[in-house]
N, C-alpha and C. Protein backbone atom coordinates (compact mmCIF):
# COMPACT_ATOMS: atom_id res chain seq x y z
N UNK A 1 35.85 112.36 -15.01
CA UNK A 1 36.18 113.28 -16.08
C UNK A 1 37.66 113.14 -16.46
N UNK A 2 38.99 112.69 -15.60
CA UNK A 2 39.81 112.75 -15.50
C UNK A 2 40.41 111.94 -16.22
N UNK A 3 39.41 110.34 -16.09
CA UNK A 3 39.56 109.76 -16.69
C UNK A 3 39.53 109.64 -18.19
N UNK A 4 38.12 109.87 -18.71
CA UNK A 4 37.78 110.20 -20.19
C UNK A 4 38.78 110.83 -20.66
N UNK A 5 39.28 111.84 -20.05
CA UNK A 5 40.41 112.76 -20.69
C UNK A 5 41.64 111.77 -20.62
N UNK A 6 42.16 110.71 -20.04
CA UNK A 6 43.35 110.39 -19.87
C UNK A 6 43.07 109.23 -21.27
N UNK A 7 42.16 109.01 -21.39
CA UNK A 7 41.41 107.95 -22.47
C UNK A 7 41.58 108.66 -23.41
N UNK A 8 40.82 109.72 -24.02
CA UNK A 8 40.98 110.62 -25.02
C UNK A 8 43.09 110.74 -25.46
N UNK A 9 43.31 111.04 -24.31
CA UNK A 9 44.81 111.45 -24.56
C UNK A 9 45.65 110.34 -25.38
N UNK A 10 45.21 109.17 -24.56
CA UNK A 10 45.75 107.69 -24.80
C UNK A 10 45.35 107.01 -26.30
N UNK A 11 44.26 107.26 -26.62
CA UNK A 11 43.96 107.45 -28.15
C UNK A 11 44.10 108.35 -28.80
N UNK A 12 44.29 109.27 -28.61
CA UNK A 12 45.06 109.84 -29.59
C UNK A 12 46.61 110.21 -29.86
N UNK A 13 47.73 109.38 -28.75
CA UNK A 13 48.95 108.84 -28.72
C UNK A 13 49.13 107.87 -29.59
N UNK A 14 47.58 106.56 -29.48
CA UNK A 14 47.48 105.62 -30.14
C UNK A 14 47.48 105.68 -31.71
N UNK A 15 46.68 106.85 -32.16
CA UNK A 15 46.05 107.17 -33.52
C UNK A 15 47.50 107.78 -34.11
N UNK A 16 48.09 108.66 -33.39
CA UNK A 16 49.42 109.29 -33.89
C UNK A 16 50.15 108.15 -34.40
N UNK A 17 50.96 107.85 -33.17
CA UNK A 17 51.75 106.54 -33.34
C UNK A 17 51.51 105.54 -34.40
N UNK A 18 49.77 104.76 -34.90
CA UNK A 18 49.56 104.14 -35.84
C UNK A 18 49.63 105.05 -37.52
N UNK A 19 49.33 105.98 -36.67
CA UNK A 19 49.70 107.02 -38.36
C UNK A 19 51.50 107.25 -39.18
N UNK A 20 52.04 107.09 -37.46
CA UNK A 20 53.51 106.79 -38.39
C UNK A 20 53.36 106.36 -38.60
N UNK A 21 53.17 105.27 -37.96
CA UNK A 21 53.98 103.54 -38.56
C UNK A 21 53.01 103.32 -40.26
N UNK A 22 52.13 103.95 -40.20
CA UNK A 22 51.33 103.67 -41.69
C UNK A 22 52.67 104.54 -42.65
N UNK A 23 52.34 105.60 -42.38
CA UNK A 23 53.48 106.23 -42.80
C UNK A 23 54.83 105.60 -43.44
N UNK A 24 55.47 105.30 -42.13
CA UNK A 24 56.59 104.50 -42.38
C UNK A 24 56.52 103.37 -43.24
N UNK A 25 55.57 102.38 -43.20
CA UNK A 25 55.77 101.10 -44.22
C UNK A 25 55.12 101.86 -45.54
N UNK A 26 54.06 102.86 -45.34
CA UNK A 26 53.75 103.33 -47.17
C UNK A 26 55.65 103.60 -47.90
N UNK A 27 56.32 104.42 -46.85
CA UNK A 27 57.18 105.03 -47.74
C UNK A 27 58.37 103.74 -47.88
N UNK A 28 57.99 102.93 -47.07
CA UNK A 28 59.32 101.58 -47.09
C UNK A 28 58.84 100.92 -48.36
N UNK A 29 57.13 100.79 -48.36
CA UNK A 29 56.85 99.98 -49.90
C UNK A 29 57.15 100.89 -50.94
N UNK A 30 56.97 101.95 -50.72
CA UNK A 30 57.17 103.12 -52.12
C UNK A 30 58.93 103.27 -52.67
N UNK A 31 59.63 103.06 -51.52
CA UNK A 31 61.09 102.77 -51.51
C UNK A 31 61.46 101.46 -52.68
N UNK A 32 60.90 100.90 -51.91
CA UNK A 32 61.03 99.14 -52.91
C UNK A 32 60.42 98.73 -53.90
N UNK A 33 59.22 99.86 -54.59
CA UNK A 33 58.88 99.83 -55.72
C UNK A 33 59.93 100.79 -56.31
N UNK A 34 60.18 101.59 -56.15
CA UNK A 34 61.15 102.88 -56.83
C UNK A 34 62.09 101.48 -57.29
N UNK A 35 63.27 101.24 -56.05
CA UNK A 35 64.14 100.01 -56.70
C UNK A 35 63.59 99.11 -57.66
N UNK A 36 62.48 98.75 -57.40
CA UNK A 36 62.53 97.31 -58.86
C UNK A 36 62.26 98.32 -59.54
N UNK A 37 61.63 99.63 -59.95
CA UNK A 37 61.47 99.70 -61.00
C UNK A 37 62.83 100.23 -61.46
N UNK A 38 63.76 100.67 -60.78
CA UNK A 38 65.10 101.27 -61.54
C UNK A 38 65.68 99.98 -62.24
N UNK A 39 65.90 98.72 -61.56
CA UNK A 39 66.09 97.46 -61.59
C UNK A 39 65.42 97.61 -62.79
N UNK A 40 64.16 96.95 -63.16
CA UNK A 40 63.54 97.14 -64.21
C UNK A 40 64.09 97.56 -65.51
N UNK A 41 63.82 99.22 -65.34
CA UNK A 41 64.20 100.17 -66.42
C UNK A 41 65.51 99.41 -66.68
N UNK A 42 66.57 99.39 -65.70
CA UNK A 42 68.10 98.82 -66.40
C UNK A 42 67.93 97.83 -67.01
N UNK A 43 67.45 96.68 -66.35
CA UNK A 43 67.06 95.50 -67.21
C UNK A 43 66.37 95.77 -68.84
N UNK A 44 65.30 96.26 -68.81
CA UNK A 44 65.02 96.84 -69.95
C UNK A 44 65.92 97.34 -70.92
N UNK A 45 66.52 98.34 -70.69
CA UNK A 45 67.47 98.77 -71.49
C UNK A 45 68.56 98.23 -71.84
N UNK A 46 69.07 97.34 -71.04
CA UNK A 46 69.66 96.20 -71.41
C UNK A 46 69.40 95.14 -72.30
N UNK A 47 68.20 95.14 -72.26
CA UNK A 47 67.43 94.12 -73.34
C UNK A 47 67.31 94.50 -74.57
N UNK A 48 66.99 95.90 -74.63
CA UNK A 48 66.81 96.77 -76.27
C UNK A 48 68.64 96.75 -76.52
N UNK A 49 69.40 97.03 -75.85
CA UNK A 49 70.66 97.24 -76.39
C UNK A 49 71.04 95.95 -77.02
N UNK A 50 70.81 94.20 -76.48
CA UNK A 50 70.87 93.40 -76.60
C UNK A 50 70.20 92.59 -78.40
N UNK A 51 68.78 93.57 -78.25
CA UNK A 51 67.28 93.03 -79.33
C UNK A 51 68.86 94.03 -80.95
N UNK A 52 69.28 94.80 -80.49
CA UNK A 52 69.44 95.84 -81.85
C UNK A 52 70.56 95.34 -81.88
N UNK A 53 71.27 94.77 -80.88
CA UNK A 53 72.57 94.41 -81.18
C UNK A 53 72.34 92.76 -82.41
N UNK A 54 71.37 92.19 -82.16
CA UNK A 54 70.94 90.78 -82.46
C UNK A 54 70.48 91.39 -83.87
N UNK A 55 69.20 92.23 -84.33
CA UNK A 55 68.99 92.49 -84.99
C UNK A 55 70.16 92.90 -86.32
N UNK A 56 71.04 93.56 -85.76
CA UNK A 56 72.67 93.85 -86.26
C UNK A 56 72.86 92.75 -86.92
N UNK A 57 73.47 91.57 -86.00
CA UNK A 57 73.91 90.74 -86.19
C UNK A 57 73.14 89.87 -87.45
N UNK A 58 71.40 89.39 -87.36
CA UNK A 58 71.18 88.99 -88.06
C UNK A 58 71.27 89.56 -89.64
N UNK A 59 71.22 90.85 -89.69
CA UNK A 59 71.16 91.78 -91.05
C UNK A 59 72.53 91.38 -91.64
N UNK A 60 73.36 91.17 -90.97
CA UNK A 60 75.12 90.90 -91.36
C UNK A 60 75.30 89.29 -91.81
N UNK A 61 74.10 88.65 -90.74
CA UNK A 61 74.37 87.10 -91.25
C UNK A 61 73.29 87.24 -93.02
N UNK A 62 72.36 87.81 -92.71
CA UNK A 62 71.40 87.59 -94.36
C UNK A 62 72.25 88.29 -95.36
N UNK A 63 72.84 89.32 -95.16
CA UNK A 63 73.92 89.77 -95.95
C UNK A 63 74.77 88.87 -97.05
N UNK A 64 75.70 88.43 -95.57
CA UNK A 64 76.62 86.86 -95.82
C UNK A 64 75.80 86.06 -96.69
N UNK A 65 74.49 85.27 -96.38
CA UNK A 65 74.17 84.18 -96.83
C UNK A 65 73.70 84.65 -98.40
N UNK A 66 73.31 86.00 -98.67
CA UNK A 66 73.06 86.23 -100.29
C UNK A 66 74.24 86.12 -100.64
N UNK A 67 75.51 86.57 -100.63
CA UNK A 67 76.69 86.71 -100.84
C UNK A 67 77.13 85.07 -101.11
N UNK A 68 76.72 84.51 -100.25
CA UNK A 68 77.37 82.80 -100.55
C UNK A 68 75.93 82.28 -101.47
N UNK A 69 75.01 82.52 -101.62
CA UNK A 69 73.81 82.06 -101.93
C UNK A 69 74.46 82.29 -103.72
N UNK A 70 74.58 83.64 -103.94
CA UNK A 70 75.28 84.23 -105.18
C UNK A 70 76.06 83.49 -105.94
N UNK A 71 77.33 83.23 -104.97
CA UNK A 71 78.46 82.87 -105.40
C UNK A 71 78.42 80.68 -105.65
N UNK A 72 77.49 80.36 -104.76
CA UNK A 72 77.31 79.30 -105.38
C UNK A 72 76.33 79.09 -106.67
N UNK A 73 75.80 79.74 -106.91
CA UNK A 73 74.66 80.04 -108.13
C UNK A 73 75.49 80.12 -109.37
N UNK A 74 76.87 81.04 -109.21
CA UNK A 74 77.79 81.21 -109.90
C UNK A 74 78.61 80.12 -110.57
N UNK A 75 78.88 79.49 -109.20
CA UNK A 75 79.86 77.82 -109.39
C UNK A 75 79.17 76.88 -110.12
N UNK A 76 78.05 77.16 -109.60
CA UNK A 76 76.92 75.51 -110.16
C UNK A 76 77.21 75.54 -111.44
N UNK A 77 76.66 76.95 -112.05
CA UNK A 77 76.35 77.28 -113.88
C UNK A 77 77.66 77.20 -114.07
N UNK A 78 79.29 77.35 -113.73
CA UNK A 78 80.11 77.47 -114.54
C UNK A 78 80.68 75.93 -114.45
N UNK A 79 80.30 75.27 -113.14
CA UNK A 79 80.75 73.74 -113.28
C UNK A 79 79.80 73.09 -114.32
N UNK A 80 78.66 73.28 -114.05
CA UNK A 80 77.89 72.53 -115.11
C UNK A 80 78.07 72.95 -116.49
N UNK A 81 78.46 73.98 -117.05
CA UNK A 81 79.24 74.56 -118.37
C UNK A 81 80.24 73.81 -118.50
N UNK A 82 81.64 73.37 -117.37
CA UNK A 82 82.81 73.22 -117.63
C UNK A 82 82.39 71.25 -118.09
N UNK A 83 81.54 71.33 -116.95
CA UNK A 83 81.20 69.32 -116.85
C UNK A 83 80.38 69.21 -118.38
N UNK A 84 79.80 69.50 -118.96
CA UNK A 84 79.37 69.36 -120.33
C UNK A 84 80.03 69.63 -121.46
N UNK A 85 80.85 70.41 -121.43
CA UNK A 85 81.84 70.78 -122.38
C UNK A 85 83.24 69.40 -122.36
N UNK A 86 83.27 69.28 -121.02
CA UNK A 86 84.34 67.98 -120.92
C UNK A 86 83.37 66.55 -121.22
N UNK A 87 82.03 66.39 -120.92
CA UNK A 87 81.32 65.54 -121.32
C UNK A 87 81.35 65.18 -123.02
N UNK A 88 80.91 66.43 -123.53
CA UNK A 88 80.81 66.36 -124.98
C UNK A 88 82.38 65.98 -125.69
N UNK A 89 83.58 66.70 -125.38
CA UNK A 89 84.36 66.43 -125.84
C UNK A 89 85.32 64.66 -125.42
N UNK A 90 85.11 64.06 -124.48
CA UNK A 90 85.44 62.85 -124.19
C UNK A 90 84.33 61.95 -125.27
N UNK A 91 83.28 62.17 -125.06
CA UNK A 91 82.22 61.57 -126.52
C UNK A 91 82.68 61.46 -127.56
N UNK A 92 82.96 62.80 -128.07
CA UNK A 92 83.76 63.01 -129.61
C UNK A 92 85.07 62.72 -129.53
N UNK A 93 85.87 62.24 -128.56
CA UNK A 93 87.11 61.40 -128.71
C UNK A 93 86.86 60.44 -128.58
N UNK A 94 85.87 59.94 -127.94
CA UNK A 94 85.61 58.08 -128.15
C UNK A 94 85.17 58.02 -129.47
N UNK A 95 84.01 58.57 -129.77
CA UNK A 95 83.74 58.09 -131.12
C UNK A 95 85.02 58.14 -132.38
N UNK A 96 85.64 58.81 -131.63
CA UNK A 96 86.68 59.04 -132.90
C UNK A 96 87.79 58.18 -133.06
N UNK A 97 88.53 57.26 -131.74
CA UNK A 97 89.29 56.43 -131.35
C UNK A 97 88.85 55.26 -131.07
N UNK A 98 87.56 54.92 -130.81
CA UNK A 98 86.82 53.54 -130.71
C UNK A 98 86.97 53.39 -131.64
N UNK A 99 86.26 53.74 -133.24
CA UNK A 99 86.23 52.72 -134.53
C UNK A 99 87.45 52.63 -134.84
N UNK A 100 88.33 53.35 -134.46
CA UNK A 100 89.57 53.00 -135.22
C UNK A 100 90.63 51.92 -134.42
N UNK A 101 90.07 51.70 -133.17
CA UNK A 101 90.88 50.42 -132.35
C UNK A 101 90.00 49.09 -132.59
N UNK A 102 90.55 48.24 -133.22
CA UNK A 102 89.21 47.37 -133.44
C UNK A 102 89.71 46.09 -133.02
N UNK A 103 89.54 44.89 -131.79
CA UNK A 103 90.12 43.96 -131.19
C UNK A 103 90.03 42.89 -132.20
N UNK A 104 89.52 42.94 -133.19
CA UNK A 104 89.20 41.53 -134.14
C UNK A 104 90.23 41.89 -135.40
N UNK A 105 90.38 42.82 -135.60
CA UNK A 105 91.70 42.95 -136.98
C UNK A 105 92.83 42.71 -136.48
């Protein structure tokens, strides 16, 4: 009888003891999920601060590029105005100074 009971006792020292230690590694894994996920979250939020900062940036570059997109649209039409106007008038001074230089008189 003495025995059974010293058996009984001994398992249930055993059952305790395995119930910490379950214990203990649940709350060691629950520990080290908490960290990655803080890890995580920072990372995360780091990333959105990063996405809006980029987003920023690109709205400022499409900005710029209408702005130069504009301003060459501008140049083209007033060079090609200025280059035809100097076209036409070098024409109408040749024609006007060619017949009158004549290498055979």
């Amino acid at each position: 009888y003495e025995e059974r009971v010293l058996k009984k006792i001994r398992r249930k020292i055993r059952n305790k003891q395995s119930a910490q230690e379950s214990r203990k590694k649940k709350k060691e894994y629950i520990d080290g999920l908490e960290t990655r996920m803080s890890a995580c979250t920072a990372q995360n939020q780091e990333l959105q601060r990063k996405v809006l900062h980029l987003e920023k940036q690109n709205l400022s570059l499409l900005e710029q590029l209408k702005k130069l997109q504009a301003i060459v649209v501008q140049s083209t039409s007033k060079s090609a105005q200025t280059g035809t106007c100097l076209a036409v008038l070098l024409f109408s001074f040749a024609l006007i100074v060619l017949p009158s230089i004549s290498p055979f008189v």
